[in-house]
PDB file of N, CA and C in Angstrom:
ATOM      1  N   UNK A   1     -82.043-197.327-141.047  1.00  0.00           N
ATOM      2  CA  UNK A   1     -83.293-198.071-141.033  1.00  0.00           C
ATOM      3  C   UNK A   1     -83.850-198.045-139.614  1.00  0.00           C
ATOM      4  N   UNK A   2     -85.278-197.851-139.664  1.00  0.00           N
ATOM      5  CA  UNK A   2     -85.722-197.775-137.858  1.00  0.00           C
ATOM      6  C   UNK A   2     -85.898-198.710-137.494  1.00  0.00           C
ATOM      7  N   UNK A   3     -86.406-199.474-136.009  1.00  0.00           N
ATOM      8  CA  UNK A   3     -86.655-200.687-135.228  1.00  0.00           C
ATOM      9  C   UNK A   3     -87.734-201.020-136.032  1.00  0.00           C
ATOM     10  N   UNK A   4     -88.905-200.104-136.543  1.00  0.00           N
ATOM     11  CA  UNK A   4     -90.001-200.608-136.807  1.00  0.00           C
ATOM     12  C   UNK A   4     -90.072-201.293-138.477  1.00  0.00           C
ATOM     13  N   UNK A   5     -88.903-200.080-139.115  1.00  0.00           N
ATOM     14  CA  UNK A   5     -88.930-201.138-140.427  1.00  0.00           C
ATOM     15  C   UNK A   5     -88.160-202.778-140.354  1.00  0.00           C
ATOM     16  N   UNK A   6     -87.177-202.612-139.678  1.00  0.00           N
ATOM     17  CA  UNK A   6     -86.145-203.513-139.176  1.00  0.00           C
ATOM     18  C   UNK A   6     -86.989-205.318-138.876  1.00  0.00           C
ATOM     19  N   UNK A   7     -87.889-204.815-137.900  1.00  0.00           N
ATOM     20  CA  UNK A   7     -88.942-205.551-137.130  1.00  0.00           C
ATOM     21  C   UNK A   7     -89.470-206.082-138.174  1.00  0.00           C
ATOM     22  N   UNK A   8     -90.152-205.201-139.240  1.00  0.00           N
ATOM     23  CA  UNK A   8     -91.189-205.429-140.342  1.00  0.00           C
ATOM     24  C   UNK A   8     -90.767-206.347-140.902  1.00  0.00           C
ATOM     25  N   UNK A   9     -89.567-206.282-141.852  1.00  0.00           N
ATOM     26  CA  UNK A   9     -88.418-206.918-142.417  1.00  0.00           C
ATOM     27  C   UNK A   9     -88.204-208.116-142.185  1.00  0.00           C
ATOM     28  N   UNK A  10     -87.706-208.296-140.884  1.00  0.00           N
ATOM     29  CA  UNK A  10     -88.023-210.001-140.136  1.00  0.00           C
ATOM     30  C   UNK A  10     -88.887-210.474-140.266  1.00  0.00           C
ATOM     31  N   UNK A  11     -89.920-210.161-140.063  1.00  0.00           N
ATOM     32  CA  UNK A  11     -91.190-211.014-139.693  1.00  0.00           C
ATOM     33  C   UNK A  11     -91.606-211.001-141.023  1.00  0.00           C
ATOM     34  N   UNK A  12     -91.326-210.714-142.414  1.00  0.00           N
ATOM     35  CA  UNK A  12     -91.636-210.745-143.504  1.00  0.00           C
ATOM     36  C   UNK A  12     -91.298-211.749-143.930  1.00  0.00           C
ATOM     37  N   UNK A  13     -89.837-211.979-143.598  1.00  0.00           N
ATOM     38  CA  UNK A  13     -88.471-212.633-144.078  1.00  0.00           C
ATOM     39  C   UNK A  13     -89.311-214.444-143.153  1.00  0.00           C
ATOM     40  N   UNK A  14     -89.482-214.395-141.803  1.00  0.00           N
ATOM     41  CA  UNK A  14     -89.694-215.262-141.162  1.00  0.00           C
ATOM     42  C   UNK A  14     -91.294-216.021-141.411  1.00  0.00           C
ATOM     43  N   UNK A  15     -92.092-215.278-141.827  1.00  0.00           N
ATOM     44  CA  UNK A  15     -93.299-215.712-142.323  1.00  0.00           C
ATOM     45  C   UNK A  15     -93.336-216.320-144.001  1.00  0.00           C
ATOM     46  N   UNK A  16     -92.373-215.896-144.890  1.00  0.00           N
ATOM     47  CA  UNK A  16     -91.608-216.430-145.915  1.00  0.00           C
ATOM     48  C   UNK A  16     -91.061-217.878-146.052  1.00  0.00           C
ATOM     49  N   UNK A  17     -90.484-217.912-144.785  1.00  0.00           N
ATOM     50  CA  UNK A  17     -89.322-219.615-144.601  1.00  0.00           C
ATOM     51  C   UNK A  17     -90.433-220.116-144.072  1.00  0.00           C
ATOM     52  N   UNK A  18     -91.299-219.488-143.460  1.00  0.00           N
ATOM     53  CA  UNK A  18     -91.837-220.869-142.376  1.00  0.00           C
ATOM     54  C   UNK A  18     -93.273-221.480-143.366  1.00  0.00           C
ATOM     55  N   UNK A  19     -93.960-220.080-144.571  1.00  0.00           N
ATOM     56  CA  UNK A  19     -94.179-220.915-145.390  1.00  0.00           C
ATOM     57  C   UNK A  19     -93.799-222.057-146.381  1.00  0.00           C
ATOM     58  N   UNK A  20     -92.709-221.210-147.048  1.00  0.00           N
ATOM     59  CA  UNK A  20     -91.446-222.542-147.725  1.00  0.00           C
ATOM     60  C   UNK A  20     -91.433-223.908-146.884  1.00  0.00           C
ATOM     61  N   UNK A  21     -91.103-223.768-146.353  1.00  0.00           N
ATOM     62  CA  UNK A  21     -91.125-224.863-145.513  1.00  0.00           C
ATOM     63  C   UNK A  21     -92.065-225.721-144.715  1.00  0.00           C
ATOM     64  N   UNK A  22     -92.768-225.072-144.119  1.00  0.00           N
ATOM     65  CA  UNK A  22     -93.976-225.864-143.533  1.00  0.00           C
ATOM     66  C   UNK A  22     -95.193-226.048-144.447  1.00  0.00           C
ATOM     67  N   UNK A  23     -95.383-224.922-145.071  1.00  0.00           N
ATOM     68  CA  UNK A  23     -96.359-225.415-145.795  1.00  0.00           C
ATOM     69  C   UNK A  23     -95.988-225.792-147.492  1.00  0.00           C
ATOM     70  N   UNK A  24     -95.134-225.502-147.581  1.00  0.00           N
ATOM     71  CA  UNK A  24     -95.011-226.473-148.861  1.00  0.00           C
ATOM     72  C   UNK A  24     -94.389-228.034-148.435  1.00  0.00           C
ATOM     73  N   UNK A  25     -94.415-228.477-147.798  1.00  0.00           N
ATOM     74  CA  UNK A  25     -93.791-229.369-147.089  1.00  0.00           C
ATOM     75  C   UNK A  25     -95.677-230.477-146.767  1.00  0.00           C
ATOM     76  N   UNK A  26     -96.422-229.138-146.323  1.00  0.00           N
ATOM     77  CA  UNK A  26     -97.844-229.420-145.866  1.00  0.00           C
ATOM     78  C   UNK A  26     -98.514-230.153-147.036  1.00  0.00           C
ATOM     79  N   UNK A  27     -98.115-228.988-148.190  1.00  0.00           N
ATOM     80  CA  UNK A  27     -98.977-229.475-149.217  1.00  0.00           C
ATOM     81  C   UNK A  27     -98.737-230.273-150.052  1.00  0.00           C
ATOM     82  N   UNK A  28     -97.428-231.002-150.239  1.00  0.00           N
ATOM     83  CA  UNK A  28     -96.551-231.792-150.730  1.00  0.00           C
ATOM     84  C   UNK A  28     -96.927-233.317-150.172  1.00  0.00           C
ATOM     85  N   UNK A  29     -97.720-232.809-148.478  1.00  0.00           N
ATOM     86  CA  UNK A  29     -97.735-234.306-148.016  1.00  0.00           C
ATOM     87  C   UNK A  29     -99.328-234.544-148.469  1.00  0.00           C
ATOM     88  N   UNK A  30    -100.474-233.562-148.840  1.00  0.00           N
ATOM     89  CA  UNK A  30    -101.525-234.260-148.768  1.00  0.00           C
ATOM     90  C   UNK A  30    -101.878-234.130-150.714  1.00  0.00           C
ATOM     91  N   UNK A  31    -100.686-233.785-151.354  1.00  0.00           N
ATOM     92  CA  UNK A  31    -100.338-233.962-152.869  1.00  0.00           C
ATOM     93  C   UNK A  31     -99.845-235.789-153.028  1.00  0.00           C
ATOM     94  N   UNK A  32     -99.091-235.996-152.050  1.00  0.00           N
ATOM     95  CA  UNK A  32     -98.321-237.387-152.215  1.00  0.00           C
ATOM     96  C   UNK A  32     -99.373-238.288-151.823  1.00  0.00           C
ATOM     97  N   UNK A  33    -100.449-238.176-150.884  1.00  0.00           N
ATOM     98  CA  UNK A  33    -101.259-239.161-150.210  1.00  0.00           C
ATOM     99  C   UNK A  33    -102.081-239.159-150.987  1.00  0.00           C
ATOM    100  N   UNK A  34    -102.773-237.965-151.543  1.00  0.00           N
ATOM    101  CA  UNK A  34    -104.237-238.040-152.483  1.00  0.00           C
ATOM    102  C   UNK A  34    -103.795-238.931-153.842  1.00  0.00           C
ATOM    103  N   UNK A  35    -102.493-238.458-153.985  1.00  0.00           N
ATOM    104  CA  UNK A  35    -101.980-239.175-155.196  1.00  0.00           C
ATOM    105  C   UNK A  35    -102.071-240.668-154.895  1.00  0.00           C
ATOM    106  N   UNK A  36    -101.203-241.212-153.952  1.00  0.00           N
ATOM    107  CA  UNK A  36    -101.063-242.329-154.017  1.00  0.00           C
ATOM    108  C   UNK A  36    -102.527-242.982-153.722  1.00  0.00           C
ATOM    109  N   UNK A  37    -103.122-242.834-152.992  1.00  0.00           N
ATOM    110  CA  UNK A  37    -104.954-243.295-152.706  1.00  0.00           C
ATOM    111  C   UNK A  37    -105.330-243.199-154.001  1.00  0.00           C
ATOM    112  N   UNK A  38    -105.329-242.559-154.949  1.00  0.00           N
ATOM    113  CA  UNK A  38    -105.800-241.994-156.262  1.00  0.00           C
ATOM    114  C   UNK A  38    -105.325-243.385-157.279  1.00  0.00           C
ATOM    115  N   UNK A  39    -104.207-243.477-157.487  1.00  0.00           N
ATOM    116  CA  UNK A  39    -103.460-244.313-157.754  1.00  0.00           C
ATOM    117  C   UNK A  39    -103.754-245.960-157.548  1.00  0.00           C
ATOM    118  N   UNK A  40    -103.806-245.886-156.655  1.00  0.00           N
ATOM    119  CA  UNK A  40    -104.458-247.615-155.733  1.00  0.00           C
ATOM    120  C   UNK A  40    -105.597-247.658-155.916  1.00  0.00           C
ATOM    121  N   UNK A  41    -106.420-246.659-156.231  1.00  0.00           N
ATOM    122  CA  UNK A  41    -107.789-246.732-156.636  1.00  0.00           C
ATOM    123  C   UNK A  41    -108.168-247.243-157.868  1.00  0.00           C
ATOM    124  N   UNK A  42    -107.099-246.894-159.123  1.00  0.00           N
ATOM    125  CA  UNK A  42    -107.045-247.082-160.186  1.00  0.00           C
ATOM    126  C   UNK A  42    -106.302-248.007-160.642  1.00  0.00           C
ATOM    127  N   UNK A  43    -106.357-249.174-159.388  1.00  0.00           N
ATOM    128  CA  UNK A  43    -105.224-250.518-159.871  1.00  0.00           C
ATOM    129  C   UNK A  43    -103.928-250.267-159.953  1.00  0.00           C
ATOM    130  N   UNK A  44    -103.624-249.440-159.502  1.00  0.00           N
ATOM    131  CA  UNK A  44    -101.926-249.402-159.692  1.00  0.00           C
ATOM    132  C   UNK A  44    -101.593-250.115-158.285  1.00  0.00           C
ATOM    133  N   UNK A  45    -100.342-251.001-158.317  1.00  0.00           N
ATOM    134  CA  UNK A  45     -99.609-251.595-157.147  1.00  0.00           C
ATOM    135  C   UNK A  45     -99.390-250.562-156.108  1.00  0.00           C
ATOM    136  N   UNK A  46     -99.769-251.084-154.563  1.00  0.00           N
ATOM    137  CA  UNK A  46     -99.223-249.543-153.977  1.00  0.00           C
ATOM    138  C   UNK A  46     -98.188-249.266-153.976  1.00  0.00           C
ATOM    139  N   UNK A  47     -96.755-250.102-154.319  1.00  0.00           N
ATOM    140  CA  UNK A  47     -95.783-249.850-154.109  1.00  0.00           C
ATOM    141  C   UNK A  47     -94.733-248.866-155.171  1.00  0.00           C
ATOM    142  N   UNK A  48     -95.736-249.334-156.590  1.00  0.00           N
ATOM    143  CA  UNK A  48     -95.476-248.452-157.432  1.00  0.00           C
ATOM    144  C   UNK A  48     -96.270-247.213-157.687  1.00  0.00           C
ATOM    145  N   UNK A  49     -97.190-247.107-156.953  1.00  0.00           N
ATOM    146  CA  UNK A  49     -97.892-245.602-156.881  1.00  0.00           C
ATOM    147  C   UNK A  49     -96.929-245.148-155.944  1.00  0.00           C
ATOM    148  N   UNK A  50     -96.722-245.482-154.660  1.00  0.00           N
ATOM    149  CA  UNK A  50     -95.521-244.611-153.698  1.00  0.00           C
ATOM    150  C   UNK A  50     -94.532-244.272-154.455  1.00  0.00           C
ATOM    151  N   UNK A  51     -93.743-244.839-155.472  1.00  0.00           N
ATOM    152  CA  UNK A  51     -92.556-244.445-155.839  1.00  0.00           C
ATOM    153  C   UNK A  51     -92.357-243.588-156.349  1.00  0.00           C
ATOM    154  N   UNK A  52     -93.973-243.684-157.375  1.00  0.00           N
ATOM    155  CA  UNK A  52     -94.259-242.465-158.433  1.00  0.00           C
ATOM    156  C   UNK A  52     -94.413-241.296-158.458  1.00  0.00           C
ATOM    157  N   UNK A  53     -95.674-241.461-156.552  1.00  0.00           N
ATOM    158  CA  UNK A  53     -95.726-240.415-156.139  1.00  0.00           C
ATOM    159  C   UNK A  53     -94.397-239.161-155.667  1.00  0.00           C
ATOM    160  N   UNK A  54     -93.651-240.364-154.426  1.00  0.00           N
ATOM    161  CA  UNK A  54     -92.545-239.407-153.935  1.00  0.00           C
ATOM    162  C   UNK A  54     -91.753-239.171-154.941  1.00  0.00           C
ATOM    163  N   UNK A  55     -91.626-239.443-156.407  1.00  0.00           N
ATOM    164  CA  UNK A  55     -90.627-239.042-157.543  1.00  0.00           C
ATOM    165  C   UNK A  55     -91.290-237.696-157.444  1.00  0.00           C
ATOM    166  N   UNK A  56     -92.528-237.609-158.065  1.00  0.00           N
ATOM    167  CA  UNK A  56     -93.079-236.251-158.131  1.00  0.00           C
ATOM    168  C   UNK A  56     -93.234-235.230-156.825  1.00  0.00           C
ATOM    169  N   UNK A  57     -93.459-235.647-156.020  1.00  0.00           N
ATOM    170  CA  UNK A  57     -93.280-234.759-154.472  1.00  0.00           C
ATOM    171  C   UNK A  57     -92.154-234.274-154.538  1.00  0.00           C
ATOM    172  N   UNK A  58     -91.034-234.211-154.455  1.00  0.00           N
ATOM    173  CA  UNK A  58     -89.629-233.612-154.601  1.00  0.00           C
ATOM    174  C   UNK A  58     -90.070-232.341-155.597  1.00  0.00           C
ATOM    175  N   UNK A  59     -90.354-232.319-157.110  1.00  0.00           N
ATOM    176  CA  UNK A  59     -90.641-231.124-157.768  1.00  0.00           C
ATOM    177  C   UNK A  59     -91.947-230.745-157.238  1.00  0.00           C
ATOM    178  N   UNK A  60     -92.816-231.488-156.429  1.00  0.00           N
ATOM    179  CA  UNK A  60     -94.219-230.245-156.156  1.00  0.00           C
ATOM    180  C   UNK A  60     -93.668-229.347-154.820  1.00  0.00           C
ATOM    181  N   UNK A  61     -92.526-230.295-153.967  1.00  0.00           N
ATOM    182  CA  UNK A  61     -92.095-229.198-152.904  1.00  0.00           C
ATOM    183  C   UNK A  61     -91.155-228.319-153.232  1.00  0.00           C
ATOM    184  N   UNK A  62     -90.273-228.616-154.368  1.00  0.00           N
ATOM    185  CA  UNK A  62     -89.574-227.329-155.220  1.00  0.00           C
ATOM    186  C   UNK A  62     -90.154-226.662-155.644  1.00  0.00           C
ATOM    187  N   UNK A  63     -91.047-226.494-156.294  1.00  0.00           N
ATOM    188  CA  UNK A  63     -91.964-225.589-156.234  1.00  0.00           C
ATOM    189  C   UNK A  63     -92.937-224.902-155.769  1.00  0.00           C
ATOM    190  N   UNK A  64     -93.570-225.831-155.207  1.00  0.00           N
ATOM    191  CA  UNK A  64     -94.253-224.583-153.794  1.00  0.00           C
ATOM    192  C   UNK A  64     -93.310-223.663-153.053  1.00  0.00           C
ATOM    193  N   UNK A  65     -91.741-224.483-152.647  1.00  0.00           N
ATOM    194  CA  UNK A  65     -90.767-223.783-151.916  1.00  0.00           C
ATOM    195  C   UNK A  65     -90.204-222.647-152.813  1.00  0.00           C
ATOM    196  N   UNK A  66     -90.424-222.387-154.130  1.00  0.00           N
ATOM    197  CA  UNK A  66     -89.609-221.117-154.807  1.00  0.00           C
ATOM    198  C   UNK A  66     -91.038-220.262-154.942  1.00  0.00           C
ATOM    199  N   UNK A  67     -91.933-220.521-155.265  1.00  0.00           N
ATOM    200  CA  UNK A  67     -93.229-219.689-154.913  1.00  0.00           C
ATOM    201  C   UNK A  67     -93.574-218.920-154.175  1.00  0.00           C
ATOM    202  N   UNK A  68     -93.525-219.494-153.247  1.00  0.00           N
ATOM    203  CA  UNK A  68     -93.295-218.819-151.464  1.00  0.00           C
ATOM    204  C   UNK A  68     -92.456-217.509-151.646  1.00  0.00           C
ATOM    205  N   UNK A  69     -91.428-217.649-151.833  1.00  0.00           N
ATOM    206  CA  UNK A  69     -90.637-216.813-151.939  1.00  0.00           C
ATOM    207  C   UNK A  69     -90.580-215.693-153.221  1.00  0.00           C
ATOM    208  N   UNK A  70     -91.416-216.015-154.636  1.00  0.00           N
ATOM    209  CA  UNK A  70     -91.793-215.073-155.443  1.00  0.00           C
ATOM    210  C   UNK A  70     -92.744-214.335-155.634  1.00  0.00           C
ATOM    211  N   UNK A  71     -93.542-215.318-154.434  1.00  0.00           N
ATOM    212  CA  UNK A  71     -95.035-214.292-154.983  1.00  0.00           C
ATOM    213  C   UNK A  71     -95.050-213.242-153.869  1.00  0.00           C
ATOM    214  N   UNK A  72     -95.820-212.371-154.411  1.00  0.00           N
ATOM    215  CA  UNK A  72     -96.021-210.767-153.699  1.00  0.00           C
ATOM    216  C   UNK A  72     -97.321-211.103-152.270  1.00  0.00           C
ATOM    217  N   UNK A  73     -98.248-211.466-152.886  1.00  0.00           N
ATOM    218  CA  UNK A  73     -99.112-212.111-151.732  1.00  0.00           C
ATOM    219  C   UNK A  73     -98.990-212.643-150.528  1.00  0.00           C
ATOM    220  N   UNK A  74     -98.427-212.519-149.186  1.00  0.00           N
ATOM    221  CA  UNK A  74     -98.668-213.718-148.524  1.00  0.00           C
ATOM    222  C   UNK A  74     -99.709-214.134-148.312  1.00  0.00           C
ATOM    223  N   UNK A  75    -100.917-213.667-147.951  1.00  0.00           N
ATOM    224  CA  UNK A  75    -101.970-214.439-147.762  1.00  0.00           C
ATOM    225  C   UNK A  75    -102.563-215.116-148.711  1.00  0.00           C
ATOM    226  N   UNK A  76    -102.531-215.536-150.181  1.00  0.00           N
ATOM    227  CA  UNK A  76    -102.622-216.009-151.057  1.00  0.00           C
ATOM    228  C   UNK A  76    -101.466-217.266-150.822  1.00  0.00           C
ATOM    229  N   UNK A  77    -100.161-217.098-150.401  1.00  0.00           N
ATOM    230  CA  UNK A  77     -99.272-218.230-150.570  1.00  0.00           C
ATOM    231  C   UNK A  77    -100.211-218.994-149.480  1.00  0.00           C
ATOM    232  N   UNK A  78    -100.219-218.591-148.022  1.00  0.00           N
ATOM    233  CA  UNK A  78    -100.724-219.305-147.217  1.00  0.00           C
ATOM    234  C   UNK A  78    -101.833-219.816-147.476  1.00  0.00           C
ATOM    235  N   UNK A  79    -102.682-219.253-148.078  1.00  0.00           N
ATOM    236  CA  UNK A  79    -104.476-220.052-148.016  1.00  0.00           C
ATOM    237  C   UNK A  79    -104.422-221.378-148.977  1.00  0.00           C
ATOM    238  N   UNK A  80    -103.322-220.939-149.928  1.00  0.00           N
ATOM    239  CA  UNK A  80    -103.379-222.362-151.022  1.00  0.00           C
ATOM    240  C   UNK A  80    -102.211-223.541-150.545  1.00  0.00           C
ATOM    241  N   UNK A  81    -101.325-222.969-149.868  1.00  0.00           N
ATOM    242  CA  UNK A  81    -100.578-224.183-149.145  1.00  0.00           C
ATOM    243  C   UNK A  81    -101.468-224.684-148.082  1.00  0.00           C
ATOM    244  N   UNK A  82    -101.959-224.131-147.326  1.00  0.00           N
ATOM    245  CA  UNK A  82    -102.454-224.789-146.008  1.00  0.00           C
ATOM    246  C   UNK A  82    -103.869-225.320-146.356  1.00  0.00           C
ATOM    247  N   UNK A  83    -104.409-224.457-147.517  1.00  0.00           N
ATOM    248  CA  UNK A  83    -105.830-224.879-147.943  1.00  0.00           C
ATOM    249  C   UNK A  83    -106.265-226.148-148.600  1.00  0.00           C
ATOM    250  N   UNK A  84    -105.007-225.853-149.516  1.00  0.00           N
ATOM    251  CA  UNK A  84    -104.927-227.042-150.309  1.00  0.00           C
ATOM    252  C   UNK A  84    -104.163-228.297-149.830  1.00  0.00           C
ATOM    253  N   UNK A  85    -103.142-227.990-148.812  1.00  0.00           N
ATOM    254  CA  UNK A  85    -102.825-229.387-147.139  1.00  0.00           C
ATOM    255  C   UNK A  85    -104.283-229.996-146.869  1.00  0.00           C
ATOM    256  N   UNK A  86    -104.886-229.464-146.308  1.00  0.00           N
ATOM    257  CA  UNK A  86    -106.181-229.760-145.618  1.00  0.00           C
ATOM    258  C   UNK A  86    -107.062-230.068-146.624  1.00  0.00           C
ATOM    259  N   UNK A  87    -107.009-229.896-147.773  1.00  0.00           N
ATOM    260  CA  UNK A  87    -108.321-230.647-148.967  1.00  0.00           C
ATOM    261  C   UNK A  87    -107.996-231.445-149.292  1.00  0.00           C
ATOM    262  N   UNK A  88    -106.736-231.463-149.721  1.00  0.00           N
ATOM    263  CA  UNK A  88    -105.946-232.942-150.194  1.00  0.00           C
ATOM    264  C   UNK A  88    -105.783-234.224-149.292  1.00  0.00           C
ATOM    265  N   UNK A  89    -105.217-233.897-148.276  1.00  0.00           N
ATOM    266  CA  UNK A  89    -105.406-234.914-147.326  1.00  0.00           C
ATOM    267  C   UNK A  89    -106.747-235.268-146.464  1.00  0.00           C
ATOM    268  N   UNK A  90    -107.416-234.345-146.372  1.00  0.00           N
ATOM    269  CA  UNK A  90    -109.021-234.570-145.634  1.00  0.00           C
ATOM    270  C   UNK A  90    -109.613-235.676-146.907  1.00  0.00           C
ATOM    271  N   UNK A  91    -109.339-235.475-148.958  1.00  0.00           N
ATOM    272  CA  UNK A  91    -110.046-235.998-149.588  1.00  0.00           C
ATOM    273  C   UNK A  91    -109.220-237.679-150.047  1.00  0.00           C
ATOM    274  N   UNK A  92    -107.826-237.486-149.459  1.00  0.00           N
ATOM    275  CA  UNK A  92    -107.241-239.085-149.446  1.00  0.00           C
ATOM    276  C   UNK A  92    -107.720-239.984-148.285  1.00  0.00           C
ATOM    277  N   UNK A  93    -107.951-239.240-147.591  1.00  0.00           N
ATOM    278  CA  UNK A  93    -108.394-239.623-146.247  1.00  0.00           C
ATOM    279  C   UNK A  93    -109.688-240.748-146.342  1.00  0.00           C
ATOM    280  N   UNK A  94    -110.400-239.617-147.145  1.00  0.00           N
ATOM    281  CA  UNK A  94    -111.860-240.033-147.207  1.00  0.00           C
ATOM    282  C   UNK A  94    -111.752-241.515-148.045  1.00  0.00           C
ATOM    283  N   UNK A  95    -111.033-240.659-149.345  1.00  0.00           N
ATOM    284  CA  UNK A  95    -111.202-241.812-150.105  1.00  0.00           C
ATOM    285  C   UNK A  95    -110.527-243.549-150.301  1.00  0.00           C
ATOM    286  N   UNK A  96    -109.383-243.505-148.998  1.00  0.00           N
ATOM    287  CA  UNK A  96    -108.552-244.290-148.069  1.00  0.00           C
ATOM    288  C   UNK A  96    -109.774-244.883-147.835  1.00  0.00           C
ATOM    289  N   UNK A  97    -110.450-244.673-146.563  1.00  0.00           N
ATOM    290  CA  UNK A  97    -111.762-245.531-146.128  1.00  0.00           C
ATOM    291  C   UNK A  97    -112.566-245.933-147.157  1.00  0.00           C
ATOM    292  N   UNK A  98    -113.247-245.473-148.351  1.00  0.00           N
ATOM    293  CA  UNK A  98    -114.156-245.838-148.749  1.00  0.00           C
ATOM    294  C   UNK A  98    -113.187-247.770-149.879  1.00  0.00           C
ATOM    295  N   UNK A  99    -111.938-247.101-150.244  1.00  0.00           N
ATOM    296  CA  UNK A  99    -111.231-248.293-150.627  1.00  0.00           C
ATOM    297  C   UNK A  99    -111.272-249.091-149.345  1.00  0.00           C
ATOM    298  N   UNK A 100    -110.586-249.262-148.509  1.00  0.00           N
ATOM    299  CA  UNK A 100    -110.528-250.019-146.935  1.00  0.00           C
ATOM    300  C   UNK A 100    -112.093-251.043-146.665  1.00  0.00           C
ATOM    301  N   UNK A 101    -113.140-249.729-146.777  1.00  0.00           N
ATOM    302  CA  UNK A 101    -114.382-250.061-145.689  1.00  0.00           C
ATOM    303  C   UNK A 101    -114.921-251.115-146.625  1.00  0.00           C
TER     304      UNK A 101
END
């Protein structure tokens, strides 16, 4: 095998985990927040929307985390983990204040 496939290989392998991980991890956190804001919006106790939520966060980060690793795409894994990080939490965010304000 040459340096350059070798090289390739890694950085395949390393752009792989660090999606698994960071960004399903990313999108898991603005899945759990939109949820729970979502939740409190709709009269549920916050304490039992948190519970409900992080029950379900565990299988949305098992699964984003085996995804990562099956799909052929990376730039497809990345745009919907990090895309969907940043919509989810930018739209709990929002909708945090408008309950609050």
């Amino acid at each position: 095998m040459s340096a350059i496939t070798s090289s390739s290989s890694a950085w395949h392998l390393v752009a792989r985990i660090a999606a698994a991980l960071l960004g399903g991890y990313a999108f898991t956190w603005g899945f759990t927040g939109l949820g729970m804001v979502g939740l409190v919006a709709l009269g549920v106790d916050f304490h039992e929307a948190e519970t409900a939520m992080l029950l379900l966060a565990f299988l949305v980060f098992l699964g984003m985390f085996l995804w990562a690793f099956a799909a052929a795409n990376m730039v497809r894994v990345w745009a919907l983990l990090v895309g969907g990080a940043v919509l989810m939490t930018s739209a709990a965010w929002a909708l945090q204040r408008v309950l609050l304000g």
